[in-house]
Protein backbone atom coordinates (compact mmCIF):
# COMPACT_ATOMS: atom_id res chain seq x y z
CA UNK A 1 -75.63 -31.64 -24.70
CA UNK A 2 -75.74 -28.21 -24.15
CA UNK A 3 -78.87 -25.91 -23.49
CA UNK A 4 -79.76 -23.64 -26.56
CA UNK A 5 -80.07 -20.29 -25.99
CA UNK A 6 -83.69 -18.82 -25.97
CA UNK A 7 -82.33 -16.94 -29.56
CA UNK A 8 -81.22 -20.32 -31.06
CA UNK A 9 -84.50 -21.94 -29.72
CA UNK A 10 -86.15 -19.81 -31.44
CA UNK A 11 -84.44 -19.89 -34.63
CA UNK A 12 -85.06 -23.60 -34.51
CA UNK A 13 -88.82 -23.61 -34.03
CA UNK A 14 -89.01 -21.03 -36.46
CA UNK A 15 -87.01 -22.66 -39.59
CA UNK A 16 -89.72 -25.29 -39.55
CA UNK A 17 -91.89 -23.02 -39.67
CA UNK A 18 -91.20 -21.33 -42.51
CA UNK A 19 -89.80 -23.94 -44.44
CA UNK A 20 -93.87 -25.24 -43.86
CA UNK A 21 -95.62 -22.15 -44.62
CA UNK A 22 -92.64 -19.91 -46.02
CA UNK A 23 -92.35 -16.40 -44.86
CA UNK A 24 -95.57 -14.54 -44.97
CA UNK A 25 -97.22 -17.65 -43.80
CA UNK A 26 -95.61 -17.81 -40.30
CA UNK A 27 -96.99 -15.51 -38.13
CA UNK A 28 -94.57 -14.80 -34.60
CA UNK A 29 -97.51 -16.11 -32.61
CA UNK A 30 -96.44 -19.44 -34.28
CA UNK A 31 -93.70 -19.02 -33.57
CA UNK A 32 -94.23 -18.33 -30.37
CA UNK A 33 -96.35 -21.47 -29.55
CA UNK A 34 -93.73 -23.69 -31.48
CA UNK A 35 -90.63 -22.27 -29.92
CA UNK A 36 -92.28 -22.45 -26.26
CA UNK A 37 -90.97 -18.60 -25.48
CA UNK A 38 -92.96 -15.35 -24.59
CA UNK A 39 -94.29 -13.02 -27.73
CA UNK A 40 -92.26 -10.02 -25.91
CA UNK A 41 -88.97 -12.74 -25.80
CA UNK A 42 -89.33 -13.16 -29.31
CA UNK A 43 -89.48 -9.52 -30.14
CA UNK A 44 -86.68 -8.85 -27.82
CA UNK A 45 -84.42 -10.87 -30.09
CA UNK A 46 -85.86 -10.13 -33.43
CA UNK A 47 -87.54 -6.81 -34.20
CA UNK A 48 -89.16 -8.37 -37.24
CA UNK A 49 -89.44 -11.64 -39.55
CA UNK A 50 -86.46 -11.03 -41.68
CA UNK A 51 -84.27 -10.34 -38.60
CA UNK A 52 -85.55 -14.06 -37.45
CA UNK A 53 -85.19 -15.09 -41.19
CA UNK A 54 -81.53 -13.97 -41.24
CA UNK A 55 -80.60 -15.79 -37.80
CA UNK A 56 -82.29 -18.67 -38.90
CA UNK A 57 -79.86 -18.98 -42.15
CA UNK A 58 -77.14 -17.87 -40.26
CA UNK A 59 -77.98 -20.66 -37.42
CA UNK A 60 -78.51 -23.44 -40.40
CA UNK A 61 -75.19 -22.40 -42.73
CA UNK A 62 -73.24 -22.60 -39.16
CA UNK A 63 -74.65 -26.24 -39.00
CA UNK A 64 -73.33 -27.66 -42.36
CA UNK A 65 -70.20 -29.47 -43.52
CA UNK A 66 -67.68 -27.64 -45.23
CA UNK A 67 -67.97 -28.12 -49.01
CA UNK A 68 -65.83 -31.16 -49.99
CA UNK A 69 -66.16 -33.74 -52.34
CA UNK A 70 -64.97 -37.22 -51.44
CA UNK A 71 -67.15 -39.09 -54.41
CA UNK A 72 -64.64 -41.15 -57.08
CA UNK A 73 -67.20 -41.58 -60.17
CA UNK A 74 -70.27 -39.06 -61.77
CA UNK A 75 -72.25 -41.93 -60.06
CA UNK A 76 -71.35 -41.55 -56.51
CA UNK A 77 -71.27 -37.95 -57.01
CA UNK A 78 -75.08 -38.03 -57.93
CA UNK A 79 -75.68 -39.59 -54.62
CA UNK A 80 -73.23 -37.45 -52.33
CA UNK A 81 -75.22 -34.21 -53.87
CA UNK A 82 -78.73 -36.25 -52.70
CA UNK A 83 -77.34 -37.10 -49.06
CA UNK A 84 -75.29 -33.88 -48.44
CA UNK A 85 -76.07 -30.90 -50.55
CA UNK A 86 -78.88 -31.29 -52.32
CA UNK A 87 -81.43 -32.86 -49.58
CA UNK A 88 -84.94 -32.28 -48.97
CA UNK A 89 -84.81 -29.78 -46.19
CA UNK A 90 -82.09 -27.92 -48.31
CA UNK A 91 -84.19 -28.25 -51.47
CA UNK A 92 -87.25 -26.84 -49.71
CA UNK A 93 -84.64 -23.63 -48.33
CA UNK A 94 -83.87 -23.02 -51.38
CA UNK A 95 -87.70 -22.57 -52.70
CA UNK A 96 -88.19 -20.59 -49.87
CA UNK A 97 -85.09 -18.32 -51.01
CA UNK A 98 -86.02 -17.83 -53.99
CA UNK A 99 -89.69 -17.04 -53.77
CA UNK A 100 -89.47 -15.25 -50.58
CA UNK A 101 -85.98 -13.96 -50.52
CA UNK A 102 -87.30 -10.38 -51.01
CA UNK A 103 -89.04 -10.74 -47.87
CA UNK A 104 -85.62 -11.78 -46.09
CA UNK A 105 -82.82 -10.57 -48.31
CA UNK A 106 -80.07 -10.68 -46.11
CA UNK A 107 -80.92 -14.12 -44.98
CA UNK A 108 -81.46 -14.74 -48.83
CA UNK A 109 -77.82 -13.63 -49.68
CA UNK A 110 -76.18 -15.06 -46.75
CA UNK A 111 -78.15 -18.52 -48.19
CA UNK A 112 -76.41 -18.04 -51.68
CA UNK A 113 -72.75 -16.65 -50.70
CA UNK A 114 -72.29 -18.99 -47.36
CA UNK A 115 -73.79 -21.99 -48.71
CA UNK A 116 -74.66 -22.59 -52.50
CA UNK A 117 -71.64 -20.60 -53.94
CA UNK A 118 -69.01 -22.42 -51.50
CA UNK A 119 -70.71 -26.41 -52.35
CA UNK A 120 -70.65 -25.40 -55.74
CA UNK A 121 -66.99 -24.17 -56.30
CA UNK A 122 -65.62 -26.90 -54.53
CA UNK A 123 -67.81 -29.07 -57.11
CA UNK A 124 -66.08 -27.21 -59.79
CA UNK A 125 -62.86 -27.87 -58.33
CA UNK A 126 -63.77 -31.63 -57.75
CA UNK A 127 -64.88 -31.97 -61.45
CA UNK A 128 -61.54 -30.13 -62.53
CA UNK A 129 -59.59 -33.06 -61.00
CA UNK A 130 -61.57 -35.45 -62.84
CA UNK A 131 -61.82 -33.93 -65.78
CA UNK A 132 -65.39 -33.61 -65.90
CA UNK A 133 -66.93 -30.38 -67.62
CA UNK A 134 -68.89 -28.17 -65.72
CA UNK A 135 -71.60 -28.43 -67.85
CA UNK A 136 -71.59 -32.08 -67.04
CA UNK A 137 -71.61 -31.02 -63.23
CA UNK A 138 -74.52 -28.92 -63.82
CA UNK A 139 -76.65 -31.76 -65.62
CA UNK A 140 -75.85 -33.72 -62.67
CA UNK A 141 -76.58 -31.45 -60.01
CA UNK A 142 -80.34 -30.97 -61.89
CA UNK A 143 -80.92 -34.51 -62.16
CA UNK A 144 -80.27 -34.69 -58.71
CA UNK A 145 -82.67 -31.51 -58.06
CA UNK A 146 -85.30 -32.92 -60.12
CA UNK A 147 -84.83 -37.10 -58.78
CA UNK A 148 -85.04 -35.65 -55.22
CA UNK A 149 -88.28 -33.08 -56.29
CA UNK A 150 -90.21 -36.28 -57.72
């Protein structure tokens, strides 16, 4: 397996980090001792927290599947959502989005147009072909939300 850069190490430590203790709540000096790197190398590659915020999203979109749908009922679809879109890490992102996203709105934007608008359309599509309604999708998809939050 190949060696991450010191940028991408970074990015790593620093995602758990702030899904943890969200954006104002990570300081770089966290980061620093999580991500095992010198205070000046962190600076070097991010002038500031939503520079790191933004690479970090970038880093994590990079890392998921491409939106696709391979359930054949509303049932198994409930569970693809829990195992592939909808999971607790991704859950927790998007609570950090949303009440922190002015903090990091590129990274907050890349977030919604990379990742939940793409899942979702192809969703739409996938409920198209089985003639499900979209508000049916949308029930489903905060069930899930809600099962998975509990």
């Amino acid at each position: 397996m190949a060696q991450l850069s010191k940028k991408d190490q970074i990015a790593n430590a620093a995602l758990a980090l702030f899904l943890e203790h969200g954006i104002k709540g990570t300081s770089v000096d966290m980061v620093v001792k999580s991500s095992g790197v010198s205070k000046p190398t962190v600076y070097n590659h991010f002038p500031d927290k939503a520079t790191l915020m933004l690479h970090v999203i970038e880093c994590w979109v990079r890392a998921q599947p491409a939106p696709a749908f391979r359930s054949s009922s509303p049932k198994t679809l409930t569970r693809e959502l829990g195992k592939h879109w909808l999971t607790h890490d991704t859950l927790r992102l998007y609570g950090l989005l949303m009440g922190e996203g002015f903090r990091a709105p590129e990274a907050r934007d890349i977030f919604k147009t990379q990742y939940d608008q793409p899942w979702r359309e192809a969703l739409y599509v996938w409920g198209q072909e089985k003639d499900i309604e979209q508000a049916v999708l949308e029930s489903m998809v905060n069930n899930t939300i809600v099962h998975a939050l509990l």
